[in-house]
N, C-alpha and C. Protein backbone atom coordinates (compact mmCIF):
# COMPACT_ATOMS: atom_id res chain seq x y z
N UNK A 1 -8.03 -23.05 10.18
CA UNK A 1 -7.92 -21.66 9.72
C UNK A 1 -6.45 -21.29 9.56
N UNK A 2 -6.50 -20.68 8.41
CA UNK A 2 -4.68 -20.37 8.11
C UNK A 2 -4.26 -19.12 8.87
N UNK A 3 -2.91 -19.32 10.01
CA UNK A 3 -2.41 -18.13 10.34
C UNK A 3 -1.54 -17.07 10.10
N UNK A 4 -1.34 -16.11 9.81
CA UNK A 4 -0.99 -15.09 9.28
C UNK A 4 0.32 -14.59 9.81
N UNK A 5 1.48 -15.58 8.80
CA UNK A 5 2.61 -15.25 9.59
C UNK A 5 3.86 -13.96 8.76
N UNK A 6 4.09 -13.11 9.91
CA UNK A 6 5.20 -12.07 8.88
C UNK A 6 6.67 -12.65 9.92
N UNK A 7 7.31 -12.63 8.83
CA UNK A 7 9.11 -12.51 8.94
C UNK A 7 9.99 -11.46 8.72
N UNK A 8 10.88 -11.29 9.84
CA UNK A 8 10.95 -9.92 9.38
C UNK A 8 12.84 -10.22 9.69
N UNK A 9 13.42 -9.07 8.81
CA UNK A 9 14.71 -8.91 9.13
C UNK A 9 15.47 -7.72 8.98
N UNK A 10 16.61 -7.46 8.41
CA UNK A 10 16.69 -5.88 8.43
C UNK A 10 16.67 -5.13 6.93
N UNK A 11 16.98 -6.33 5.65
CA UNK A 11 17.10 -5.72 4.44
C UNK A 11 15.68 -6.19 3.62
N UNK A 12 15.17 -7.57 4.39
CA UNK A 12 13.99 -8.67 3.50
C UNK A 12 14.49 -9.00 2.13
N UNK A 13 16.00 -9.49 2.32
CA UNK A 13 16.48 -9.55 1.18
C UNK A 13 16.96 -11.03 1.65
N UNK A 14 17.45 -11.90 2.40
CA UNK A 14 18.07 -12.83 2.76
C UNK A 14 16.95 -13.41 3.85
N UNK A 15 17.38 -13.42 5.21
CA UNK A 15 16.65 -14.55 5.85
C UNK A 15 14.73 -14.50 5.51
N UNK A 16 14.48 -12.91 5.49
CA UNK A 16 13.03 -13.20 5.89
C UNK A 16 12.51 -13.28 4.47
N UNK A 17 13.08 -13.69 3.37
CA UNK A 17 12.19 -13.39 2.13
C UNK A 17 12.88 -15.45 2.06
N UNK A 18 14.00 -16.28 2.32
CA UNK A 18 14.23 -17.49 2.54
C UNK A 18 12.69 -18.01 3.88
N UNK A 19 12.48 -17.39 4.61
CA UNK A 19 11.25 -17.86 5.53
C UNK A 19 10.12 -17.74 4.54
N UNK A 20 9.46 -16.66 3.77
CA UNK A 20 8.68 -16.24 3.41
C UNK A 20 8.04 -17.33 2.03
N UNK A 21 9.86 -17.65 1.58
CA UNK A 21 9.58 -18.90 0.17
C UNK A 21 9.20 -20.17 1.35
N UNK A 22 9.71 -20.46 1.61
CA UNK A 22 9.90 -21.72 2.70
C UNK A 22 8.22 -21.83 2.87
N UNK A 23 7.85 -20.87 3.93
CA UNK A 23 6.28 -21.41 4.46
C UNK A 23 5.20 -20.53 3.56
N UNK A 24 5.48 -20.39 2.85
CA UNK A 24 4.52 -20.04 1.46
C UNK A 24 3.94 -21.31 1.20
N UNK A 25 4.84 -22.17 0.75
CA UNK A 25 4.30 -23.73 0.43
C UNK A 25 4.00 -24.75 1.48
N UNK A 26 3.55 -24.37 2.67
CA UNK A 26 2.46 -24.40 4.04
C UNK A 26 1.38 -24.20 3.85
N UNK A 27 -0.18 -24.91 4.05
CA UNK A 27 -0.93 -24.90 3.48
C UNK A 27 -1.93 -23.95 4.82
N UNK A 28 -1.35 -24.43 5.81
CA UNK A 28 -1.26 -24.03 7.27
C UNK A 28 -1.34 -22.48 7.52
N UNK A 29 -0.61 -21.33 6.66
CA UNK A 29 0.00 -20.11 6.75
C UNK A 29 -0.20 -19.57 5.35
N UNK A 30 -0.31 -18.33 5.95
CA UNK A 30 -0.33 -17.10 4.93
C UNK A 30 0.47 -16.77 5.28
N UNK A 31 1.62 -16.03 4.33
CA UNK A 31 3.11 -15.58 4.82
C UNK A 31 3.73 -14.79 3.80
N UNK A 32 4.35 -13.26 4.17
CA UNK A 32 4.60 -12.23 4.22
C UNK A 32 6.36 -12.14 5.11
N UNK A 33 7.35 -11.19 4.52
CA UNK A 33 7.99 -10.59 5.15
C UNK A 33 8.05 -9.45 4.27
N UNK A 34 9.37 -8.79 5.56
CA UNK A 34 9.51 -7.31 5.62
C UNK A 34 10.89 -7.28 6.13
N UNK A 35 11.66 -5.98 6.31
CA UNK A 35 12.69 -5.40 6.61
C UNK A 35 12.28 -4.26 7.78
N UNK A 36 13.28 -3.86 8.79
CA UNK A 36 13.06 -2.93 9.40
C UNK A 36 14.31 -1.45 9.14
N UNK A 37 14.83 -1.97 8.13
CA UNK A 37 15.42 -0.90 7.45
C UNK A 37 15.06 0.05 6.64
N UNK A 38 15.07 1.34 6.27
CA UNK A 38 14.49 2.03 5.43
C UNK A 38 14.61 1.85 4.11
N UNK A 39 16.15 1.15 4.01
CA UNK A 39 16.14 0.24 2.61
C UNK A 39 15.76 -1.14 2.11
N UNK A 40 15.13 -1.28 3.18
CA UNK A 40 13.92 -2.99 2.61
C UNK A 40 13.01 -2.63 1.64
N UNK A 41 13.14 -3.80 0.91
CA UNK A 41 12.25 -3.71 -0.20
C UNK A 41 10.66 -3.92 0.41
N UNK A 42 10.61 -4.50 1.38
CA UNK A 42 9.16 -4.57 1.70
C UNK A 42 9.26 -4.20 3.26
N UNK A 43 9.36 -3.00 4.03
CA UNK A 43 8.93 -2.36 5.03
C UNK A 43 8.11 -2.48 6.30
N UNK A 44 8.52 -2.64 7.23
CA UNK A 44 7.67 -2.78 8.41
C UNK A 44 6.51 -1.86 8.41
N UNK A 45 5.46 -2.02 8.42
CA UNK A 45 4.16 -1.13 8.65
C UNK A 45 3.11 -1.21 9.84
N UNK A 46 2.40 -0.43 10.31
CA UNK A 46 1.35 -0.95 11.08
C UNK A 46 0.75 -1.95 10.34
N UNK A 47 0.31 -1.29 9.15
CA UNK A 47 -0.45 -2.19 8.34
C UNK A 47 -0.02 -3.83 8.03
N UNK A 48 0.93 -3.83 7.60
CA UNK A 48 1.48 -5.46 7.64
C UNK A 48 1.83 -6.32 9.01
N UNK A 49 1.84 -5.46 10.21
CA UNK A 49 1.76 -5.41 11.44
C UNK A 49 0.25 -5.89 12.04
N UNK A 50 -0.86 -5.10 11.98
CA UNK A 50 -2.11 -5.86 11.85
C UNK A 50 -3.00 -7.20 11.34
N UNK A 51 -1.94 -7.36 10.01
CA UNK A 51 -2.41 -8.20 9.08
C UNK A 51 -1.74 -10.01 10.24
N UNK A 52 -1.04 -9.62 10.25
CA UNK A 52 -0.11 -10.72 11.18
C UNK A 52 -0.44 -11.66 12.39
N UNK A 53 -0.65 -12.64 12.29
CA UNK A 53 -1.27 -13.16 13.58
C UNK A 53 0.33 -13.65 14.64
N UNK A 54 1.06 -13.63 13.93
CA UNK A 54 2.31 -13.76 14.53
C UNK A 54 3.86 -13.26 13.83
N UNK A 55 4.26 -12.66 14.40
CA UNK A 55 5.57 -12.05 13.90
C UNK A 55 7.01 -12.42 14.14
N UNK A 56 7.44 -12.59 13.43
CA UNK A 56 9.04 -13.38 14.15
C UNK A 56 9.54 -13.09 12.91
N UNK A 57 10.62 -12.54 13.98
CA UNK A 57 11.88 -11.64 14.22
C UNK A 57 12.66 -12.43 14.02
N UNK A 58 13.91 -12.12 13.45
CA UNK A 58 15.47 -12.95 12.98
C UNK A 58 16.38 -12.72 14.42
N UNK A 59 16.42 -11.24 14.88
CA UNK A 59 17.18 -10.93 16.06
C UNK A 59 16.57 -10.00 17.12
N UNK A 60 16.93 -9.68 18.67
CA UNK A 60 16.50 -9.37 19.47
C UNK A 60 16.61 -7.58 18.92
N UNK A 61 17.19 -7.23 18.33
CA UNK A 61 17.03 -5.35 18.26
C UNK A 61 16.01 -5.60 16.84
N UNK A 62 15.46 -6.63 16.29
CA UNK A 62 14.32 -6.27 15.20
C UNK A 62 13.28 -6.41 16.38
N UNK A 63 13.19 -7.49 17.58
CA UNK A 63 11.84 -7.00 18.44
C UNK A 63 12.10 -5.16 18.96
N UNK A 64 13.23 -5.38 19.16
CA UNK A 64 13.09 -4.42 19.97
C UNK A 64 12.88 -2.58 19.47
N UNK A 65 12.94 -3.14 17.68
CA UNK A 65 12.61 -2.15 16.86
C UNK A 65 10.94 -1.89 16.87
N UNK A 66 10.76 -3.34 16.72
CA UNK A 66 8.86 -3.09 16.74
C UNK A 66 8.46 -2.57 17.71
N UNK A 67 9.10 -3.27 18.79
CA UNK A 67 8.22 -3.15 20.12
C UNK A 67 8.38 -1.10 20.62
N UNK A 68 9.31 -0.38 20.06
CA UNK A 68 9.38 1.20 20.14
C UNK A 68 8.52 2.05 19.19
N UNK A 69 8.60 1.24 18.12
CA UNK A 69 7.68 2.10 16.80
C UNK A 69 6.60 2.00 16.74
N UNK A 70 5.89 0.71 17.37
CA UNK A 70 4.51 0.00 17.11
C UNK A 70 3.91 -1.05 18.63
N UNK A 71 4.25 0.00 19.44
CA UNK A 71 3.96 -0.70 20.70
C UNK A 71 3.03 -1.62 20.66
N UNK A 72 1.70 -1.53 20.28
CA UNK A 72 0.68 -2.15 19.90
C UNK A 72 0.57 -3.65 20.16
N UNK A 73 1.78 -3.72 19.07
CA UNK A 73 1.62 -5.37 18.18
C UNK A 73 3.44 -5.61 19.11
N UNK A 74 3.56 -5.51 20.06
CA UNK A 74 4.46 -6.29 20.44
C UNK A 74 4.55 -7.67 21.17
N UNK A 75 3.32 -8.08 21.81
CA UNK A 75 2.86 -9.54 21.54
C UNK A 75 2.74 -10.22 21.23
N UNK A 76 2.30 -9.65 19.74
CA UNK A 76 2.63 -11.00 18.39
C UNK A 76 4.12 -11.23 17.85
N UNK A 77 4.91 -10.32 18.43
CA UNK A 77 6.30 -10.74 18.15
C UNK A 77 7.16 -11.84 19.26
N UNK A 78 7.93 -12.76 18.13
CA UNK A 78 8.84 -13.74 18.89
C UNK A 78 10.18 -13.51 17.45
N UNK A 79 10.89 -13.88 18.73
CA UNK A 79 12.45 -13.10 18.45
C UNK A 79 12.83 -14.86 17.79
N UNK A 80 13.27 -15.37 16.49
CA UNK A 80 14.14 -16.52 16.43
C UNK A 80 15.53 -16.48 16.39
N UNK A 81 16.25 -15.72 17.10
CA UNK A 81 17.56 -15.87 17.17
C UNK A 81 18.20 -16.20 16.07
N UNK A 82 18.14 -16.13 14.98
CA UNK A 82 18.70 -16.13 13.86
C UNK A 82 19.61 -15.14 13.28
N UNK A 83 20.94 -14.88 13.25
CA UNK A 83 21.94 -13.78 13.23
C UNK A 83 21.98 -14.09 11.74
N UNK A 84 22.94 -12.70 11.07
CA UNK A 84 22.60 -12.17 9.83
C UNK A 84 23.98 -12.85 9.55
N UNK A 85 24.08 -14.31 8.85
CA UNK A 85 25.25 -15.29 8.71
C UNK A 85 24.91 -15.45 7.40
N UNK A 86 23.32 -16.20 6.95
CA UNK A 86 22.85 -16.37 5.99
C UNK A 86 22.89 -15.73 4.57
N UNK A 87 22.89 -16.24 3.59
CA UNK A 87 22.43 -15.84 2.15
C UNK A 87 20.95 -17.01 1.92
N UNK A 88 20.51 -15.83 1.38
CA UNK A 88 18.94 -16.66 0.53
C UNK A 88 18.82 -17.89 0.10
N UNK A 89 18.16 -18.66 0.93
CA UNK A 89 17.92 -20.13 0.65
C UNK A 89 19.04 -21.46 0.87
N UNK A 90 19.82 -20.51 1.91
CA UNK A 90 21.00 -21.41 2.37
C UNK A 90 19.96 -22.94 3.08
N UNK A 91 20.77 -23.91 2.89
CA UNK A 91 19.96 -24.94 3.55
C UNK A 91 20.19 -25.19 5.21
N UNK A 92 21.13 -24.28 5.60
CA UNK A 92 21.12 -24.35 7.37
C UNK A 92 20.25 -23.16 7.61
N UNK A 93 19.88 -22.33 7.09
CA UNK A 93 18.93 -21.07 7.32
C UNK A 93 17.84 -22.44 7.30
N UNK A 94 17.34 -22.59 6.31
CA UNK A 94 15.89 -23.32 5.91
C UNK A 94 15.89 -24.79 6.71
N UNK A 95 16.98 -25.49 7.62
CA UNK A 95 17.05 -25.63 8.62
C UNK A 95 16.41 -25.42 9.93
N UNK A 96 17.28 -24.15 10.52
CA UNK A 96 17.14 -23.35 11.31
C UNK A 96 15.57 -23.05 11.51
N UNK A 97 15.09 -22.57 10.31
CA UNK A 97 13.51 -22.18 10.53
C UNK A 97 12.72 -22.89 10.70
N UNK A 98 12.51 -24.10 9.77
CA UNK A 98 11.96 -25.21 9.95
C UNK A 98 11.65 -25.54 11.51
N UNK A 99 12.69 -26.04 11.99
CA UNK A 99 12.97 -26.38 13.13
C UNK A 99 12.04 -25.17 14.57
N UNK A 100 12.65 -24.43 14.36
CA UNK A 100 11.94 -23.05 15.11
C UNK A 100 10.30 -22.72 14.81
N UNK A 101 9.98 -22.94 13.66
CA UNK A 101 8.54 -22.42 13.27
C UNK A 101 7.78 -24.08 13.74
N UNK A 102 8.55 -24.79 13.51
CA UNK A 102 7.19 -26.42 13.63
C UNK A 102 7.41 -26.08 15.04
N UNK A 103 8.36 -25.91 15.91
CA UNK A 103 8.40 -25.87 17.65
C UNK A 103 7.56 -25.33 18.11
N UNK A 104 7.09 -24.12 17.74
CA UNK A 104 6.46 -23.19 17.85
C UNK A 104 5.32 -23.40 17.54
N UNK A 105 4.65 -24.25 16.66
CA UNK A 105 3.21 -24.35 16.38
C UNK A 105 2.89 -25.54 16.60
N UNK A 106 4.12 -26.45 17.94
CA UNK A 106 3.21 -28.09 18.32
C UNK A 106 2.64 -27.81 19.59
């Protein structure tokens, strides 16, 4: 059964939309990001929040954004330590994730 993963960062313009291309082509995952900025193009919601069987976060103040706005779903969030260094589709970002997301699901 495919799990329902969102990425999230602060614009969804760089790391979490680079996660989002990345495990798109995972046959494993359904995959979605978002921003927790008011200027993300695609927005943190309950709704995309529900949809999510797991959520991961680029940095510790995006958990710690969910976990105040949307108490709820702060369980399904894991923080990947990933600081805002990156541009879109850098190959140490797509690296980085790789590495973190297969860890995470052996």
């Amino acid at each position: 059964m495919n799990k329902n993963l969102l990425f999230v960062c602060i614009a969804n313009i760089q790391r979490s939309k680079t996660a989002e291309a990345l495990f798109k082509k995972d046959k494993r995952f359904s995959v979605k990001s978002a921003g927790v900025s008011e200027y993300a193009e695609n927005q943190v919601t309950k709704k995309i929040l529900e949809w999510a069987d797991h959520v991961f976060v680029m940095e510790p103040w995006h958990q710690n954004f969910i976990e105040k706005r949307f108490p709820k779903y702060k369980k399904k969030v894991v923080c990947l330590n990933i600081h805002d260094i990156y541009f879109f589709n850098d190959p140490k970002l797509i690296q980085n994730l790789q590495e973190k997301i297969n860890a995470f699901f052996q």
